[in-house]
Protein backbone atom coordinates (compact mmCIF):
# COMPACT_ATOMS: atom_id res chain seq x y z
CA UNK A 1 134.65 93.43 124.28
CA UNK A 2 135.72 95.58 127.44
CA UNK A 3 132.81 97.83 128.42
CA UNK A 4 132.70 101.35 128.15
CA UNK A 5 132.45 103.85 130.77
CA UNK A 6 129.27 104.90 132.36
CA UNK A 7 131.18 108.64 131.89
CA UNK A 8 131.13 109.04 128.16
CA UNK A 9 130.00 112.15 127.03
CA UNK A 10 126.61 112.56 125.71
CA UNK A 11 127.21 112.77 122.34
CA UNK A 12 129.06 109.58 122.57
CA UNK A 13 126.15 107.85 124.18
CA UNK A 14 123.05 109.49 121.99
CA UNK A 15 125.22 107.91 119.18
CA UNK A 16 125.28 104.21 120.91
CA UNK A 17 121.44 104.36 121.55
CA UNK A 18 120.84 105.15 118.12
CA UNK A 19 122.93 102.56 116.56
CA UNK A 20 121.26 100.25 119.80
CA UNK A 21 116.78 101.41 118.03
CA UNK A 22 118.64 100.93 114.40
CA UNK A 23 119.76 97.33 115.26
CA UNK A 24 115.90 96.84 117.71
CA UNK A 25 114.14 97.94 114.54
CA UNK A 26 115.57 95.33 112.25
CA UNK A 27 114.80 92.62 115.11
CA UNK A 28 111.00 93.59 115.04
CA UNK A 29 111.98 95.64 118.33
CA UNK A 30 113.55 93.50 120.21
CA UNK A 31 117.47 93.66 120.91
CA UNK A 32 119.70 91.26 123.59
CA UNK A 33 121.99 92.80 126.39
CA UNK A 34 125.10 91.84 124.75
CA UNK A 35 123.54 93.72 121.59
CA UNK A 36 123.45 97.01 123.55
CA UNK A 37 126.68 96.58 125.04
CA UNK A 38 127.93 95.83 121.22
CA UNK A 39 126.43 99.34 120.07
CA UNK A 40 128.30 101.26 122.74
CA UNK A 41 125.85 101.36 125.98
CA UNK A 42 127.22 100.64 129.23
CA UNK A 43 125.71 97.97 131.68
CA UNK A 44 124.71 101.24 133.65
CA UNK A 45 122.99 102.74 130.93
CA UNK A 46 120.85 99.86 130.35
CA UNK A 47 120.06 99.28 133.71
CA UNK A 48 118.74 102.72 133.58
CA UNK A 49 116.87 102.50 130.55
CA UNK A 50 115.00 99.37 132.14
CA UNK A 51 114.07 101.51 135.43
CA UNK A 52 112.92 104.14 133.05
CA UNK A 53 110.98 101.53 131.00
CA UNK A 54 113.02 102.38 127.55
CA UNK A 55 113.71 98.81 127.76
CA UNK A 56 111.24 95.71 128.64
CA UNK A 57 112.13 92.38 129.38
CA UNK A 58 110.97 89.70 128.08
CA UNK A 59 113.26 87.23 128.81
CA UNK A 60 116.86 87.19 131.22
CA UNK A 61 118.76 89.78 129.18
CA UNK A 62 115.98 89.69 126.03
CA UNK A 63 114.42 93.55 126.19
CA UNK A 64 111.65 94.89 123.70
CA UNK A 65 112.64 98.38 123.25
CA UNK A 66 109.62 101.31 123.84
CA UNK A 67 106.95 98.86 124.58
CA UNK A 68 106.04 95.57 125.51
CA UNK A 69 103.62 94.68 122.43
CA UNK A 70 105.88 92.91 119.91
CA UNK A 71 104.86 90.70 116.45
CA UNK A 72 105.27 87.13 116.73
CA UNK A 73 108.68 87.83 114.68
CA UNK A 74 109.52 89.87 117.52
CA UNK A 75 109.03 86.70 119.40
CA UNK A 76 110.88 84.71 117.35
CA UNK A 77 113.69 86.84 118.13
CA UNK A 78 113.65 86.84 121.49
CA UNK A 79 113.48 82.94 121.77
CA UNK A 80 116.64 82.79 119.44
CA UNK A 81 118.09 85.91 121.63
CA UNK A 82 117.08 83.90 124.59
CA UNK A 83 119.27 80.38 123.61
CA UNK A 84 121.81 81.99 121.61
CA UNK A 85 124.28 80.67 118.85
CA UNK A 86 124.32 78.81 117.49
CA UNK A 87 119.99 78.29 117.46
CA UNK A 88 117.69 77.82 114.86
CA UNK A 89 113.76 78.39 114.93
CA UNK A 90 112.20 75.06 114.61
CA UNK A 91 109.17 72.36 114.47
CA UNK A 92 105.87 74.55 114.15
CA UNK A 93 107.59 77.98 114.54
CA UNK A 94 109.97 77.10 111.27
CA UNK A 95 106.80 75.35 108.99
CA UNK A 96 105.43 78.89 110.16
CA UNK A 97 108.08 81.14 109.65
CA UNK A 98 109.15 78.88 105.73
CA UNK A 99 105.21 79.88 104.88
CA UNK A 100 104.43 76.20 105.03
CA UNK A 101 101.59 76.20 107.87
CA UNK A 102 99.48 79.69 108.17
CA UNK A 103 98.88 78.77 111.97
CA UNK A 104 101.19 81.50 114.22
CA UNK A 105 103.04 79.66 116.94
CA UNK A 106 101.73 79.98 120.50
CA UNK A 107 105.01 79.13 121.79
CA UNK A 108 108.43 79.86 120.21
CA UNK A 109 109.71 76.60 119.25
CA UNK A 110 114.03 76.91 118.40
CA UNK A 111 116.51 73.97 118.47
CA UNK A 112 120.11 75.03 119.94
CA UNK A 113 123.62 73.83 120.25
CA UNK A 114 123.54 75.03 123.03
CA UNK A 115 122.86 73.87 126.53
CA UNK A 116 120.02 76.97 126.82
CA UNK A 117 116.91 75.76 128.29
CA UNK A 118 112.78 76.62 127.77
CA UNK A 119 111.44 78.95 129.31
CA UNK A 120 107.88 80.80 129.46
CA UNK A 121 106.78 80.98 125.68
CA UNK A 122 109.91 79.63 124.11
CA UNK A 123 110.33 75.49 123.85
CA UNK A 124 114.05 74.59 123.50
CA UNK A 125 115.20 71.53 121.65
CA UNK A 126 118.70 70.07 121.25
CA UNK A 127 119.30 68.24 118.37
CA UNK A 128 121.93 65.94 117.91
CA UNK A 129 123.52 67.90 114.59
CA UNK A 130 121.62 71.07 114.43
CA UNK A 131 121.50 72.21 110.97
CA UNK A 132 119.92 76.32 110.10
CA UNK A 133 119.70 78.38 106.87
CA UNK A 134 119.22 81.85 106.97
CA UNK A 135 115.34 83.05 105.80
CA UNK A 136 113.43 85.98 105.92
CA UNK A 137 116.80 87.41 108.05
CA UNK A 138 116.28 84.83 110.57
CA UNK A 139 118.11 81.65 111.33
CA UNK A 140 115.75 78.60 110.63
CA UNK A 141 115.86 74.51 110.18
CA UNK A 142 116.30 73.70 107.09
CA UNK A 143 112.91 72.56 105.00
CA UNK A 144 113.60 69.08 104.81
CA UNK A 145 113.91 69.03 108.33
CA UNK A 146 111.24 71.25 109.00
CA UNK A 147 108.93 68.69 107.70
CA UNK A 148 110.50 65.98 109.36
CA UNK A 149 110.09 67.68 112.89
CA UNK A 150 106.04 68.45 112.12
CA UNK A 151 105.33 65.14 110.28
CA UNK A 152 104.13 63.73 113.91
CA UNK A 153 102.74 67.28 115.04
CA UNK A 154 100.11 67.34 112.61
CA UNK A 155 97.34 65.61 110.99
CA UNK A 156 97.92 63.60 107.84
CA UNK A 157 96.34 66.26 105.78
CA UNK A 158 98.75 69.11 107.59
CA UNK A 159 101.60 67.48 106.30
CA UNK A 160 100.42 67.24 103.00
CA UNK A 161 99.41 70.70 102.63
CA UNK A 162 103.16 71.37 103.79
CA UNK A 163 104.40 69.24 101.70
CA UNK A 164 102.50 70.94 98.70
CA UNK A 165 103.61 74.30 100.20
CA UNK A 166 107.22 73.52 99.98
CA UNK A 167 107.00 72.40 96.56
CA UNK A 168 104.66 75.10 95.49
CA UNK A 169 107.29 77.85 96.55
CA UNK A 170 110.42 75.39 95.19
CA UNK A 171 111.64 75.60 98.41
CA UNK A 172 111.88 71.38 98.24
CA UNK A 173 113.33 69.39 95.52
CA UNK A 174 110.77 66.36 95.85
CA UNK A 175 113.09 63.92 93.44
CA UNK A 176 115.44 64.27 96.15
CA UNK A 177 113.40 64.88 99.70
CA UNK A 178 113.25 60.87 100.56
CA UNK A 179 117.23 60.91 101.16
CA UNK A 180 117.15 64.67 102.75
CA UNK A 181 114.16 63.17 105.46
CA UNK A 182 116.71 60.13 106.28
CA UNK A 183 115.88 56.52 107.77
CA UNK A 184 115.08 56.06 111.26
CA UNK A 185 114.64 59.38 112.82
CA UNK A 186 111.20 60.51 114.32
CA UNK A 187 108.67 61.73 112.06
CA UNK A 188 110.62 60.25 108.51
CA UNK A 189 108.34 57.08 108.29
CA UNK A 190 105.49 59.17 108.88
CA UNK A 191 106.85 61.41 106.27
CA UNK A 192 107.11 59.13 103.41
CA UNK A 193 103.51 57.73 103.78
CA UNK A 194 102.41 61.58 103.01
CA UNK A 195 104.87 61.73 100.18
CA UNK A 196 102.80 58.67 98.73
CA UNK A 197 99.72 60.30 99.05
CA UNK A 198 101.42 63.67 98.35
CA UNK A 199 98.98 65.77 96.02
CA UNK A 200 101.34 68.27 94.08
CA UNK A 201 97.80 70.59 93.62
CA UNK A 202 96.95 71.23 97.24
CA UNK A 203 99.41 74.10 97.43
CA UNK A 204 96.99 75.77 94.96
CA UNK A 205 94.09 75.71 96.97
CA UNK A 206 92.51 79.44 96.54
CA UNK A 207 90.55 79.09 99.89
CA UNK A 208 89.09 77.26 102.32
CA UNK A 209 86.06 75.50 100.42
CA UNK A 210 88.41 74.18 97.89
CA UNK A 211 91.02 72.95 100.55
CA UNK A 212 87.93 71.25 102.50
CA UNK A 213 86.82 69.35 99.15
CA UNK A 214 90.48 67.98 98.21
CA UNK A 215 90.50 66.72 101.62
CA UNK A 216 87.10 65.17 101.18
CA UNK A 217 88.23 63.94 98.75
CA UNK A 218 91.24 62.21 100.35
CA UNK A 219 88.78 61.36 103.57
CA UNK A 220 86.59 58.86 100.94
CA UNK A 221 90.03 57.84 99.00
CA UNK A 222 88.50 59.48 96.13
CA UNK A 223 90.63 60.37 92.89
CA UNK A 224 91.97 63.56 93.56
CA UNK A 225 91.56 66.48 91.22
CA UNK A 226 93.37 68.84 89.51
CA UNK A 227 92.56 72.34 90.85
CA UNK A 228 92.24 75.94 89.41
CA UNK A 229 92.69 74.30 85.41
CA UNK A 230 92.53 76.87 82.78
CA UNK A 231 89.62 75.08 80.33
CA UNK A 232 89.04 77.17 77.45
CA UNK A 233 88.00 80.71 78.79
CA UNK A 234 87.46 79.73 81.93
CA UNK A 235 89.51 78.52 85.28
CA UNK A 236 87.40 75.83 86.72
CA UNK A 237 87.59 75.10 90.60
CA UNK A 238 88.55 70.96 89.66
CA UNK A 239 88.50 69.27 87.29
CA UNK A 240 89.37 65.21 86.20
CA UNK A 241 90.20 65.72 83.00
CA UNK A 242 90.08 61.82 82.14
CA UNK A 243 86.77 61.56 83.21
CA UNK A 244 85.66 65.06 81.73
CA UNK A 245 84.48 65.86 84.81
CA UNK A 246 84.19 69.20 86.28
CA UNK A 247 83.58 70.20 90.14
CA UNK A 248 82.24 73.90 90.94
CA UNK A 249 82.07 74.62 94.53
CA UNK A 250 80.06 77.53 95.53
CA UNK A 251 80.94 79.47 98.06
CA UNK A 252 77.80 81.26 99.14
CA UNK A 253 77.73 84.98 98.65
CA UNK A 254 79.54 85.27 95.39
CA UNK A 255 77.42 82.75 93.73
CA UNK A 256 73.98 84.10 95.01
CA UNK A 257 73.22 87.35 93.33
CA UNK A 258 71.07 87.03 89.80
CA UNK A 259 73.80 87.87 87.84
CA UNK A 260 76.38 85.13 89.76
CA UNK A 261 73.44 82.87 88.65
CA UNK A 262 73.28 83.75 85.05
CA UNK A 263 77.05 83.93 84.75
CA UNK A 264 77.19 79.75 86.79
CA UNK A 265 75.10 79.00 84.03
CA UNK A 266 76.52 79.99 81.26
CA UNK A 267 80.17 79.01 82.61
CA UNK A 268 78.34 75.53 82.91
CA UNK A 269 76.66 75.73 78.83
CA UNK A 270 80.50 76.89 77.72
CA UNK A 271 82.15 73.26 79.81
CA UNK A 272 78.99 71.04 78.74
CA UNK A 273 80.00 71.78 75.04
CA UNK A 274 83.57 71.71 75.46
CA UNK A 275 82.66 68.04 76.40
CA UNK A 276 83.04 68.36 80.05
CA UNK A 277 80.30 67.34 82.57
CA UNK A 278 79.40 69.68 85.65
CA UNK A 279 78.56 69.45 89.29
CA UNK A 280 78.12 72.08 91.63
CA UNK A 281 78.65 71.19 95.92
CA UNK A 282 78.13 74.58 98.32
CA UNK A 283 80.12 75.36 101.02
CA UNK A 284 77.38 73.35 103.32
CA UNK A 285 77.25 70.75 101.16
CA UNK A 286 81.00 69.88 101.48
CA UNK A 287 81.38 70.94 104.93
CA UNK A 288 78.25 69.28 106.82
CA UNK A 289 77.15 66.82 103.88
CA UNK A 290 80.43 64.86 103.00
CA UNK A 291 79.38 61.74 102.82
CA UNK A 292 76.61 62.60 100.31
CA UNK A 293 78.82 64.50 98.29
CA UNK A 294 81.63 61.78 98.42
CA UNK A 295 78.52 58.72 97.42
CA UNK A 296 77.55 61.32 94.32
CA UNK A 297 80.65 62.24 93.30
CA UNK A 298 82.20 58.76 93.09
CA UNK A 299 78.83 57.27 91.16
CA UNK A 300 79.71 60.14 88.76
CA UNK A 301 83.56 59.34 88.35
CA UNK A 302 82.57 55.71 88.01
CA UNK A 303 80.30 56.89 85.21
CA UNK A 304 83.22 57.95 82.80
């Protein structure tokens, strides 16, 4: 596109940097160079608009626009900005940006066709066939791939709890995700052996406590729970329903009042007669106890 003239009137130009803030405010305030010259702005202008600190750079021709404080979004922007198309974000930054990991990226990880290279906050990768969708406005790996690139970042139980999280927001077809990870390719085998163990529940996890017990329970190769089951009246925390076995896990303050007390109790009277038995584990208890709480809790799932 030829560029304009530094002469333009000023109408002409208040119209270019308003179309330049309407395209910066759909990017989480960031906007590239060849954006601004797209909208109308001449190389001139934005050189002055740097000087006058309208524009900040964050990378070589990668500006936040009015101030330098931009969302980790914003940052995701820039790094795609920063390699151009055709760039995807990637590893850690796409598990984040899917919902499948609640961890925000440090550094900006995107994979390009491109020959762009990393630079401070932004890790580029270049995949043999790069493959994006389009999410949340943003171009991203794909979810089956996603996976595949974090299966050797994180800890077993990470990439179960993606796993669960892709499957939990049907963003994965499961039937189908041991042909989408492929055969030989870093982080597939690794993959599969968490598909094994893959606990469809885990996604359901209403806090920390109860993610800390299903992965207790994992820890001790335990048989895993159901969690959150609807049992008459009442949603119990986990349950085995085989066994007729319910877990309670008490989280500290909401169980400790008189009334929280009375109320435990006669949730507890309400399961015993609905044929259930009931054991309670506090926050301590699971976090700083587990291997008591794994010793009772298998003598009472061997009691069935």
């Amino acid at each position: 596109m030829p560029e304009p003239s530094p002469f333009l009137p000023e109408g002409w130009e208040k119209r270019a940097a308003v179309r330049a803030v309407e395209v910066a405010t759909r990017q989480w305030g960031v906007i590239g160079r060849r954006q601004l010259l797209d909208c109308g702005l001449s190389s001139s202008k934005i050189d002055r608009w740097i000087q006058r600190h309208h524009l900040h750079p964050i990378h070589a021709g990668v500006y936040a626009v009015g101030h330098r404080r931009i969302s980790t979004a914003g940052r995701c922007v820039a790094a795609l900005l920063h390699a151009g198309e055709p760039t995807g974000l990637s590893h850690l930054t796409a598990a984040w940006w899917w919902g499948l990991i609640e961890r925000e990226p440090e550094v900006i990880d995107v994979s390009s066709g491109r020959r762009a290279r990393s630079t401070t906050g932004v890790r580029v990768h270049h995949p043999r066939k790069l493959q994006t969708a389009r999410h949340r406005t943003l171009q991203v790996t794909p979810v089956a791939r996603t996976l595949r690139d974090i299966a050797f970042l994180l800890p077993a139980s990470g990439t179960r709890q993606a796993l669960s999280e892709a499957d939990y927001m049907r963003l994965l077809d499961l039937a189908k995700a041991e042909r989408q990870f492929g055969r030989g390719r870093p982080g597939a085998a690794a993959l599969r052996r968490e598909l094994e163990r893959f606990h469809p529940d885990r996604g359901l996890t209403r806090s920390a406590l109860e993610d800390e017990f299903l992965t207790l329970c994992e820890r001790y190769e335990l048989l895993l729970p159901r969690l959150n089951v609807k049992i008459g009246r009442f949603t119990v925390d986990t349950v085995w329903l085989e066994q007729h076995l319910v877990v309670e896990l008490d989280g500290g303050r909401a169980h400790g009042t008189a009334a929280a007390v009375a109320a435990d109790r006669a949730r507890d009277l309400y399961l015993r007669n609905a044929g259930f038995r009931v054991l309670r584990y506090s926050w301590a208890q699971v976090f700083h106890e587990d291997a008591s709480v794994a010793a009772d809790l298998r003598r009472h799932l061997a009691a069935n």
